[in-house]
PDB file of N, CA and C in Angstrom:
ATOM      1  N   UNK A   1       0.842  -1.189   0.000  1.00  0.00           N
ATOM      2  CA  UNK A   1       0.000   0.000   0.000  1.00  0.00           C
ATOM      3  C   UNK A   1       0.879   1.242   0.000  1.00  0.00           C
ATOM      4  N   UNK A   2       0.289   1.863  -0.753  1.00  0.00           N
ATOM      5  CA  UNK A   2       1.346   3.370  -0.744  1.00  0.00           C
ATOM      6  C   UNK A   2       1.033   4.409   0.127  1.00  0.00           C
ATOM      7  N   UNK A   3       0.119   4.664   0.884  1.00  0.00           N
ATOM      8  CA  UNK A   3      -0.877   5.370   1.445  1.00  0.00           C
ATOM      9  C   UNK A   3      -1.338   4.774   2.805  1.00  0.00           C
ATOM     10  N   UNK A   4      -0.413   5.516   3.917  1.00  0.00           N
ATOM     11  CA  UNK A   4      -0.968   4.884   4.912  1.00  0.00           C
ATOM     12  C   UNK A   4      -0.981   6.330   5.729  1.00  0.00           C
ATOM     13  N   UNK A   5      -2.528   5.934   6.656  1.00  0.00           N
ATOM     14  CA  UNK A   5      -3.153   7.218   6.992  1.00  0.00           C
ATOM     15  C   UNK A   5      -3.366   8.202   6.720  1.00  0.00           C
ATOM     16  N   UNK A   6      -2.992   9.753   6.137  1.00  0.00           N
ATOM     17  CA  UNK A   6      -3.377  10.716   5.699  1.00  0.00           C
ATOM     18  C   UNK A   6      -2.682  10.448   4.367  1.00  0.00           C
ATOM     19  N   UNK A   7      -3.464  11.046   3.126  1.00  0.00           N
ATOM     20  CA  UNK A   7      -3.146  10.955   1.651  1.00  0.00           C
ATOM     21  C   UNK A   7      -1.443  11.089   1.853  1.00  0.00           C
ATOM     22  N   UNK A   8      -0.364  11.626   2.138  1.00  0.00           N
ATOM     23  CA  UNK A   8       0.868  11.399   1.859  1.00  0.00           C
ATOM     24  C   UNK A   8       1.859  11.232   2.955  1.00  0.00           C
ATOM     25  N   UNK A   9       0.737  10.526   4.182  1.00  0.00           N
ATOM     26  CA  UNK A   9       1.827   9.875   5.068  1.00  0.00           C
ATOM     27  C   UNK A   9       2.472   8.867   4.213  1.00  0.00           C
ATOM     28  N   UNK A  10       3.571   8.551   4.822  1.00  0.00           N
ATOM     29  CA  UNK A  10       4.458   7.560   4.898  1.00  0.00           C
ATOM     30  C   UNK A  10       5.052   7.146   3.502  1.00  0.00           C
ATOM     31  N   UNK A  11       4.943   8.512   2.199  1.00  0.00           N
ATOM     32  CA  UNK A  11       5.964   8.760   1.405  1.00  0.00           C
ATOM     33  C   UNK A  11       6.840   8.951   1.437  1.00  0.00           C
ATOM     34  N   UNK A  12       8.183   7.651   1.193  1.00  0.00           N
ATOM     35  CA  UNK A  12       9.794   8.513   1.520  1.00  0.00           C
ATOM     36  C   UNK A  12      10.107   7.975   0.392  1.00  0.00           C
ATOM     37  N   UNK A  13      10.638   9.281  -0.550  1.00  0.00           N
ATOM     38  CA  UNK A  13      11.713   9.083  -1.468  1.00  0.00           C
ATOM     39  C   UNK A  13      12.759   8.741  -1.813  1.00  0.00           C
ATOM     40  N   UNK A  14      13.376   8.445  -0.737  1.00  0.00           N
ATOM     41  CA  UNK A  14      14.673   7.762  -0.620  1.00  0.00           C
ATOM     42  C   UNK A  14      14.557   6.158  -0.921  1.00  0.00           C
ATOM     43  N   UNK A  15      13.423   5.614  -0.519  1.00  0.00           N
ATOM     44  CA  UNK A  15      13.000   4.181  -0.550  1.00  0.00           C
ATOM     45  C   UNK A  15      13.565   3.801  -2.021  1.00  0.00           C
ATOM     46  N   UNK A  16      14.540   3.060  -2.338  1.00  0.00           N
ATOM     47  CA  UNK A  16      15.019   3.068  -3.803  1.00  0.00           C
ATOM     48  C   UNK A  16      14.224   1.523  -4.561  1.00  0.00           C
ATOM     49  N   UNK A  17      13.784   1.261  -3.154  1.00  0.00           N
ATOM     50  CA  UNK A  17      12.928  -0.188  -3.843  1.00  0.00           C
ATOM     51  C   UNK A  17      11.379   0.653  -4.709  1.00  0.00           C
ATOM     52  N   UNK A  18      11.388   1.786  -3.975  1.00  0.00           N
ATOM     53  CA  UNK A  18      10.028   2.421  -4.669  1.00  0.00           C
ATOM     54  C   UNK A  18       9.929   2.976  -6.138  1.00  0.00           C
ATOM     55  N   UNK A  19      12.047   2.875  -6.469  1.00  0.00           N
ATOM     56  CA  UNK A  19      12.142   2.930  -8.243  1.00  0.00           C
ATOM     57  C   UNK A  19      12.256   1.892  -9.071  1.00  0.00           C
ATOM     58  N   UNK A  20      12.123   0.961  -7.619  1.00  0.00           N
ATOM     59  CA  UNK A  20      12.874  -0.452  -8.717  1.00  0.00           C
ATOM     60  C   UNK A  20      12.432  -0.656  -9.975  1.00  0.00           C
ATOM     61  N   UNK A  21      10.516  -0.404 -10.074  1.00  0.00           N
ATOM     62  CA  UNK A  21      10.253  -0.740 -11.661  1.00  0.00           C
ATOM     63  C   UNK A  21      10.085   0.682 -12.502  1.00  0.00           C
ATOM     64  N   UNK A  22      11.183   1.127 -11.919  1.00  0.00           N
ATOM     65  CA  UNK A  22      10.554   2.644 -12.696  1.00  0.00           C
ATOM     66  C   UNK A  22      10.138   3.548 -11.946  1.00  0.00           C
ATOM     67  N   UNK A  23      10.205   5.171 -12.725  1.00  0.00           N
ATOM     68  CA  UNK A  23       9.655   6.180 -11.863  1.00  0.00           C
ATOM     69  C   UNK A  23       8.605   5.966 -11.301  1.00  0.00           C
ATOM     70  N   UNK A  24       7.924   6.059 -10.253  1.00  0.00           N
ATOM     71  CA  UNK A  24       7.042   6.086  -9.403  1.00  0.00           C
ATOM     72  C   UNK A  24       5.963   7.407  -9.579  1.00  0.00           C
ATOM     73  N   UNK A  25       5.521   7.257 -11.013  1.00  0.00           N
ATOM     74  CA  UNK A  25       4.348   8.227 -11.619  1.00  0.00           C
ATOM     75  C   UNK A  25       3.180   8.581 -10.328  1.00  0.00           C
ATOM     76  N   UNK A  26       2.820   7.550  -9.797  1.00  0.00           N
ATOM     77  CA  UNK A  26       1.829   7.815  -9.272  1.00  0.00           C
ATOM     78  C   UNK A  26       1.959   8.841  -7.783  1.00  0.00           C
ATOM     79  N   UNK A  27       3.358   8.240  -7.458  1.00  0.00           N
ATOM     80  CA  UNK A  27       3.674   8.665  -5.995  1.00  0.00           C
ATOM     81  C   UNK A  27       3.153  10.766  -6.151  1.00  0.00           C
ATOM     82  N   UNK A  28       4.393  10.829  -7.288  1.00  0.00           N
ATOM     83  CA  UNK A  28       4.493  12.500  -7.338  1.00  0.00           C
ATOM     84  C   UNK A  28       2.887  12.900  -7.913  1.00  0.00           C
ATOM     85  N   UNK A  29       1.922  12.340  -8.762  1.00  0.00           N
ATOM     86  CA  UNK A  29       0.709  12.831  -9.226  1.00  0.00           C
ATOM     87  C   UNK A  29      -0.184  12.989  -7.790  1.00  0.00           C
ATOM     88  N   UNK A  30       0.416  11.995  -6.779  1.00  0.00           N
ATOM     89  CA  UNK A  30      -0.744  12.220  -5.402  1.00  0.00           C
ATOM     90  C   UNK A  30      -0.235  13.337  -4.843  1.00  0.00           C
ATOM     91  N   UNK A  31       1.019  13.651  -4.525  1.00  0.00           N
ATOM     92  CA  UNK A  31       1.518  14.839  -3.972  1.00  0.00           C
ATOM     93  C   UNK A  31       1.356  16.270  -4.701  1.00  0.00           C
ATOM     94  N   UNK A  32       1.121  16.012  -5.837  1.00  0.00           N
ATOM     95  CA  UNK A  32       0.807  17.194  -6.630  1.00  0.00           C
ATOM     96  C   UNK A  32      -0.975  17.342  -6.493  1.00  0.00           C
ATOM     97  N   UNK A  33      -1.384  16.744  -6.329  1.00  0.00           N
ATOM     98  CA  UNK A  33      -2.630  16.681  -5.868  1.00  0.00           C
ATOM     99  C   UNK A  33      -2.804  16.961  -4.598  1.00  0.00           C
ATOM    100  N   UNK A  34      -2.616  16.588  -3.815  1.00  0.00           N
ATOM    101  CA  UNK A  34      -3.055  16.407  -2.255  1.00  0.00           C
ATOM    102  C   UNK A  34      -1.985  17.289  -1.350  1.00  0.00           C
ATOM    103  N   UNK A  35      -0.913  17.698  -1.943  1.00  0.00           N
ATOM    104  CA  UNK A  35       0.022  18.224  -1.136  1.00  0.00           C
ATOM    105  C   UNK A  35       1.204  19.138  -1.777  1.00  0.00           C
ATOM    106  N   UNK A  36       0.969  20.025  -2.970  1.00  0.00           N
ATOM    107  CA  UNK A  36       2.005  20.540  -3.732  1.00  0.00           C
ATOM    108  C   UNK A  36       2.851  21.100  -3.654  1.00  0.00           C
ATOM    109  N   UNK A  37       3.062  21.726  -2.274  1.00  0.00           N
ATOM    110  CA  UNK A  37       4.416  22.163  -1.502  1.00  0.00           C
ATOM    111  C   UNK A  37       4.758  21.452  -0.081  1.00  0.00           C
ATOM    112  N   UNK A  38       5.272  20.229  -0.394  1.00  0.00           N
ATOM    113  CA  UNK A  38       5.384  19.527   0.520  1.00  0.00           C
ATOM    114  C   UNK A  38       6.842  18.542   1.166  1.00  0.00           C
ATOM    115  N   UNK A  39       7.218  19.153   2.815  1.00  0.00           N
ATOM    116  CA  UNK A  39       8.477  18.864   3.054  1.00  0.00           C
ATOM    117  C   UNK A  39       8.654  17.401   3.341  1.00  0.00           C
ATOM    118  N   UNK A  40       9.747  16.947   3.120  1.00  0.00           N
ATOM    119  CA  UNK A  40      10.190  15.135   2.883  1.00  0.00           C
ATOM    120  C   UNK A  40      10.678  15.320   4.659  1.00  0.00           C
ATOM    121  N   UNK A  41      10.196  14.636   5.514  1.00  0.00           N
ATOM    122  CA  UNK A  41      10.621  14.789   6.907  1.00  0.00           C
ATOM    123  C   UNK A  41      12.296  13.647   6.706  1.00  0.00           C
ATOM    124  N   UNK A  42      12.916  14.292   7.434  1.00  0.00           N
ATOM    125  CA  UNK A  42      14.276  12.874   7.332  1.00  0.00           C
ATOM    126  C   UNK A  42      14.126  11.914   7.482  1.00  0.00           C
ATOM    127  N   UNK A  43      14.860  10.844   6.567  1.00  0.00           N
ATOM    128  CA  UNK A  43      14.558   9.552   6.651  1.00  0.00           C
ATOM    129  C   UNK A  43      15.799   8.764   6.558  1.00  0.00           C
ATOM    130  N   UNK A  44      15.740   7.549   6.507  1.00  0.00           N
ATOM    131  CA  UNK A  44      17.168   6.545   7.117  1.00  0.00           C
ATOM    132  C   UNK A  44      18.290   7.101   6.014  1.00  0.00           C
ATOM    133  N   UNK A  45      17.709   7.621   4.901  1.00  0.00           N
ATOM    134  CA  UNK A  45      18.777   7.279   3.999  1.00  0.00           C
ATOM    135  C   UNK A  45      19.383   8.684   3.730  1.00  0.00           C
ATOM    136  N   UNK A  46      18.297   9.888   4.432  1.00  0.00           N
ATOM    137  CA  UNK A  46      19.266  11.120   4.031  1.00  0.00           C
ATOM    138  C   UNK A  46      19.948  11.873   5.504  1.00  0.00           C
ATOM    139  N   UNK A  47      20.719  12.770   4.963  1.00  0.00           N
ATOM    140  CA  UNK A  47      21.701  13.353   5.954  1.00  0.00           C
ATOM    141  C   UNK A  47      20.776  13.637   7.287  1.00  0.00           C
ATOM    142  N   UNK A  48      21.508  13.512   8.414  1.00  0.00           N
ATOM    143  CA  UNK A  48      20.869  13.667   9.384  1.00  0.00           C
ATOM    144  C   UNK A  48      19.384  13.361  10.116  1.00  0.00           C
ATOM    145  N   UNK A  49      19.259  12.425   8.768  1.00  0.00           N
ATOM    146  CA  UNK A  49      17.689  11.497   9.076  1.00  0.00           C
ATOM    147  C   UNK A  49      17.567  10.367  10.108  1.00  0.00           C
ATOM    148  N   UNK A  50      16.541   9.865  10.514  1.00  0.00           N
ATOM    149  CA  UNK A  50      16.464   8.836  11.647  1.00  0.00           C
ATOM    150  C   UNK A  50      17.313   7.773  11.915  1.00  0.00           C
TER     151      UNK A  50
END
């Protein structure tokens, strides 16, 4: 599931399994929808993330 709890919880871009088959069209069309200026909170894979 891509979508857990509010329309763009638990989107992280860093997730590189989330390019494995390719750009991830859908991910950025929900955020451009539901959230179009929207900050990536830190995550395992970027600087100073969890």
């Amino acid at each position: 599931m891509l979508w857990e709890g509010d329309l763009v919880d638990g989107i992280d871009l860093t997730a590189l399994d989330r390019f494995a088959a390719g750009f991830p069209h859908e991910v950025f069309d929900r955020l451009r929808e539901h959230a179009p200026v929207w900050w990536h909170p830190p995550a395992e894979h970027t600087p100073g993330g969890a």
